[in-house]
Structures are given as structure tokens and as C-alpha cells.
C-alpha atoms as a PDB file:
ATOM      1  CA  UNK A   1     -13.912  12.681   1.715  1.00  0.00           C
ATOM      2  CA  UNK A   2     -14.624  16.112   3.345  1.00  0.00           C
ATOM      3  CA  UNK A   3     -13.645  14.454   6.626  1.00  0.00           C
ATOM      4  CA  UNK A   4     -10.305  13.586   5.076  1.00  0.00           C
ATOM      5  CA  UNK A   5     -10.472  17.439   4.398  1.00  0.00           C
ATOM      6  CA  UNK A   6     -11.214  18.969   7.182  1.00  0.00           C
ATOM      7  CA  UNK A   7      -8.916  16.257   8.707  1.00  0.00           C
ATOM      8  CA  UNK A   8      -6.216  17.671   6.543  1.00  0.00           C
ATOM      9  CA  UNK A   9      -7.042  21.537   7.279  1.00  0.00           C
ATOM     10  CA  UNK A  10      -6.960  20.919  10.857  1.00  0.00           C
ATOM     11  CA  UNK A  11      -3.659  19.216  10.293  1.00  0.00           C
ATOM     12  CA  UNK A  12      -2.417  22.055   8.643  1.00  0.00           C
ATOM     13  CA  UNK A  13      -4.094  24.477  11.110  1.00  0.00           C
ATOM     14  CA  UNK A  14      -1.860  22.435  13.985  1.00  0.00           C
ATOM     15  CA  UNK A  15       1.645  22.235  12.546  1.00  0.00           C
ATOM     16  CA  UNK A  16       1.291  26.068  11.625  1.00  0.00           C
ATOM     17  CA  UNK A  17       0.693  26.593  15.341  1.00  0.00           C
ATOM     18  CA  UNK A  18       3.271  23.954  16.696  1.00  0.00           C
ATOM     19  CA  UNK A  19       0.422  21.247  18.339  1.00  0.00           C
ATOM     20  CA  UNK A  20       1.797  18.705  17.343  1.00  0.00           C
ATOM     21  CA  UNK A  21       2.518  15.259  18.546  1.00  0.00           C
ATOM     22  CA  UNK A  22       5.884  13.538  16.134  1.00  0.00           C
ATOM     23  CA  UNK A  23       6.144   9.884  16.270  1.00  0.00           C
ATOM     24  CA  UNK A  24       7.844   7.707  13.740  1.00  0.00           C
ATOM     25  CA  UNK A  25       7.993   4.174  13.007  1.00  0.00           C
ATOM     26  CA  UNK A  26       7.688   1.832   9.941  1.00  0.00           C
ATOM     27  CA  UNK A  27       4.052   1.512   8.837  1.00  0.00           C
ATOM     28  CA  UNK A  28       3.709  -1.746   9.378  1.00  0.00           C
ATOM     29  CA  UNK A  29       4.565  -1.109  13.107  1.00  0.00           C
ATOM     30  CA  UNK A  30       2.601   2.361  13.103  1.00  0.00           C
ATOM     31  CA  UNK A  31      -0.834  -0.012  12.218  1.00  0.00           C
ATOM     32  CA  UNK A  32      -0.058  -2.651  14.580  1.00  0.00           C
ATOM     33  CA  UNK A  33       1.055  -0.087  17.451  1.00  0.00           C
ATOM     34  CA  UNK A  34      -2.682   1.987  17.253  1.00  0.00           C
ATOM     35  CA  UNK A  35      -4.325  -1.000  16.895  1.00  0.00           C
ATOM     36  CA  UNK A  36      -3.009  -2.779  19.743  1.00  0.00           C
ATOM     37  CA  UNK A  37      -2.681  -0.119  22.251  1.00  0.00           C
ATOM     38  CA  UNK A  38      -5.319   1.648  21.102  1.00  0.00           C
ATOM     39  CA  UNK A  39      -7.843  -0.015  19.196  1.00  0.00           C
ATOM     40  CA  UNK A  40      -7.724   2.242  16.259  1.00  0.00           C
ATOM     41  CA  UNK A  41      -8.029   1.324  12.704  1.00  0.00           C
ATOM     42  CA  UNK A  42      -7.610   3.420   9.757  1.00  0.00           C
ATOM     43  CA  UNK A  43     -10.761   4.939   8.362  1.00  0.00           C
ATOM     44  CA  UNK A  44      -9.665   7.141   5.824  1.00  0.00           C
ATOM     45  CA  UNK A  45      -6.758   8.300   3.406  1.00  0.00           C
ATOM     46  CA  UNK A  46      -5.435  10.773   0.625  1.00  0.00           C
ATOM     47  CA  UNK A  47      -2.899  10.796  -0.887  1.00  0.00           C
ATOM     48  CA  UNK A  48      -0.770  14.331  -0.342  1.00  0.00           C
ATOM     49  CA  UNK A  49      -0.138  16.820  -3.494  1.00  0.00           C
ATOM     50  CA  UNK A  50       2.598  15.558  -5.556  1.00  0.00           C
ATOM     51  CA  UNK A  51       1.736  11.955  -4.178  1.00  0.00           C
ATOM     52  CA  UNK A  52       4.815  12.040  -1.766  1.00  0.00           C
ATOM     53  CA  UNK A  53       3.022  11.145   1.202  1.00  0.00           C
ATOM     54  CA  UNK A  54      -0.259   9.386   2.450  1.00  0.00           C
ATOM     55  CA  UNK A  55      -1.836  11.210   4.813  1.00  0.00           C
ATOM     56  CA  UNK A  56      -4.527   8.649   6.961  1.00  0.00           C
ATOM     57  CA  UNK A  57      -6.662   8.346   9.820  1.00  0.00           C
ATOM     58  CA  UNK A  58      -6.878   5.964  12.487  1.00  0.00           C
ATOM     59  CA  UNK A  59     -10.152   5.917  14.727  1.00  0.00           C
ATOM     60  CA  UNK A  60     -11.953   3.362  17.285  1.00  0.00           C
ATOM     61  CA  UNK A  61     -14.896   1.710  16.193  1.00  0.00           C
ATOM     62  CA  UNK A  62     -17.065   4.660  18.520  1.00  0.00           C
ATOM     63  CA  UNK A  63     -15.126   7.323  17.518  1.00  0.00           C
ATOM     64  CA  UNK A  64     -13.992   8.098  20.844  1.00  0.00           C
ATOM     65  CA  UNK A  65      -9.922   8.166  19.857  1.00  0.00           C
ATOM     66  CA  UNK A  66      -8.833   9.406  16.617  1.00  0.00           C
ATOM     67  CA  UNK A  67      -5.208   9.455  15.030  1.00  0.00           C
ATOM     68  CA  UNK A  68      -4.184  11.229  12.074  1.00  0.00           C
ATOM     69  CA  UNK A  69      -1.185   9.443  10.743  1.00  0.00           C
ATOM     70  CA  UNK A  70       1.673  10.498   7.513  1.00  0.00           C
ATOM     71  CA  UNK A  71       3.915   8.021   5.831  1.00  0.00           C
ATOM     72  CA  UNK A  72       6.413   9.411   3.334  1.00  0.00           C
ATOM     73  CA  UNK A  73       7.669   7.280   0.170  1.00  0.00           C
ATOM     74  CA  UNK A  74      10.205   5.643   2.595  1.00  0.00           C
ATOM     75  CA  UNK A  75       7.050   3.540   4.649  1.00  0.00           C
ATOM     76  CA  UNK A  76       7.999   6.231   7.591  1.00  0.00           C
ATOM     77  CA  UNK A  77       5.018   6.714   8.964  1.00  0.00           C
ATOM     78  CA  UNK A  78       4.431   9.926  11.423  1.00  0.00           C
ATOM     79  CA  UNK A  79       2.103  10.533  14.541  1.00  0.00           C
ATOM     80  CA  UNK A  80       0.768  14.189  14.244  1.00  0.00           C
ATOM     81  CA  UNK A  81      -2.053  14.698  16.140  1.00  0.00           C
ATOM     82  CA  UNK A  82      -4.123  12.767  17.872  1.00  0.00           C
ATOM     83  CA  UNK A  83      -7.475  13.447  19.625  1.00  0.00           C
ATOM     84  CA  UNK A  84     -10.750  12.363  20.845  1.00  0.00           C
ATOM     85  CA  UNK A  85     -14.594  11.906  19.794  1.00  0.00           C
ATOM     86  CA  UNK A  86     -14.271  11.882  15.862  1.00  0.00           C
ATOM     87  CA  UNK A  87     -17.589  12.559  14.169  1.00  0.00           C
ATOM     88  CA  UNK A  88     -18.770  10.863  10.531  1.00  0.00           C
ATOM     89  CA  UNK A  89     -20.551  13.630   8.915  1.00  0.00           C
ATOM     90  CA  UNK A  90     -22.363  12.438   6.105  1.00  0.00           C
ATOM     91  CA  UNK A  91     -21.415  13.609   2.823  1.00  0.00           C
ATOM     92  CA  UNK A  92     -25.054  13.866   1.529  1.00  0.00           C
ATOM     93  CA  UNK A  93     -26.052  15.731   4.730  1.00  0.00           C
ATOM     94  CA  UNK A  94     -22.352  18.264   4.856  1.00  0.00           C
ATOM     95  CA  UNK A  95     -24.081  21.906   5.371  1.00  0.00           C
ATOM     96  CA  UNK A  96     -21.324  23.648   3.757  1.00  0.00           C
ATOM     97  CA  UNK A  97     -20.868  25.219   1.030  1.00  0.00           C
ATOM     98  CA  UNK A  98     -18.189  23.589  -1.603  1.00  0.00           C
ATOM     99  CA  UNK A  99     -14.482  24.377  -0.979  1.00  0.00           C
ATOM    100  CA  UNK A 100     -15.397  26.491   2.481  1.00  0.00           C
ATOM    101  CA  UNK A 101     -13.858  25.131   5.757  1.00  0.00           C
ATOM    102  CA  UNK A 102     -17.200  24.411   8.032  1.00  0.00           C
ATOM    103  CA  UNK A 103     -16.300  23.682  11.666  1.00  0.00           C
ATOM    104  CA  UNK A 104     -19.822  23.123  12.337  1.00  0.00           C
ATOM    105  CA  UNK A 105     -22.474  20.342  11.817  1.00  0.00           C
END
């Protein structure tokens, strides 16, 4: 869960900024398309406040490509932002402090 948040604050981080990548396709298509040409699966998922959208992310088995996917009430899902070497933290073992944004681990 508090890589789905720091997934999410990073998200927010990027569109503030404009580093973003926008990609659209049915979600059906969106799942088959990362894991076909990119062997990513999705690993996590929230739903957004006001449960309009479903915010997810798509990783390889290693980590080593990461996707962070949106798909609105339509089934539209949404590229915006992709990356590499995506790191599990362990909940149990998350040095941060509840509700602070820790980039570090």
C-alpha cells in the first residue's frame, strides 16, 4: 500500500511538473499491450478519491520496467509515466513515519 502511495505522490509530483507520458487505449488493450511488449503485469491498485478512476501499476517480474497506468469509469485507460528499477519496500520494514512522503529506504 505505501508503494501505491508513493506511486501516487510521484504521479502527482510529475503531472504538476509536465513529465508525463499520455497514452490511451481500452483496458483490455492497455493489459495486453504492457504485457506483450513489455512483460509487465499489474502489481498494484487504488482506487482514486471519489472512486472515478483506478489508478494501477504495471511492473516486470524483476522490477526492472515499471508502468503506472489510469482508467476512468469509461475503461479508458491512460499511460502516465513510466520508468525503470521499481523497488518492493516492505510494509513491516517502511522507515517512515505515518502520512510523511519518504524517498528513501
Amino acid at each position: 500500500m505505501r508503494n501505491l502511495v508513493f506511486a501516487f505522490s510521484l504521479l502527482c509530483a510529475l503531472l504538476l511538473t509536465g513529465v508525463v507520458l499520455a497514452q490511451s487505449a481500452p483496458r483490455s488493450e492497455m493489459v495486453e499491450a504492457l504485457a506483450k511488449d513489455h512483460g509487465e503485469r499489474p502489481v498494484a491498485w487504488g482506487l482514486a478519491t471519489g472512486n472515478q478512476m483506478v489508478i494501477e501499476v504495471f511492473r516486470t517480474r524483476n522490477g526492472s520496467k515499471w508502468t503506472i497506468v489510469v482508467t476512468d469509469r469509461s475503461n479508458q485507460s491512460t499511460i502516465v509515466v513510466f520508468g525503470a528499477n521499481w523497488v518492493d519496500t516492505p510494509f513491516k520494514d517502511f522507515p517512515c513515519s505515518p502520512g510523511s512522503l519518504c524517498l528513501e529506504h
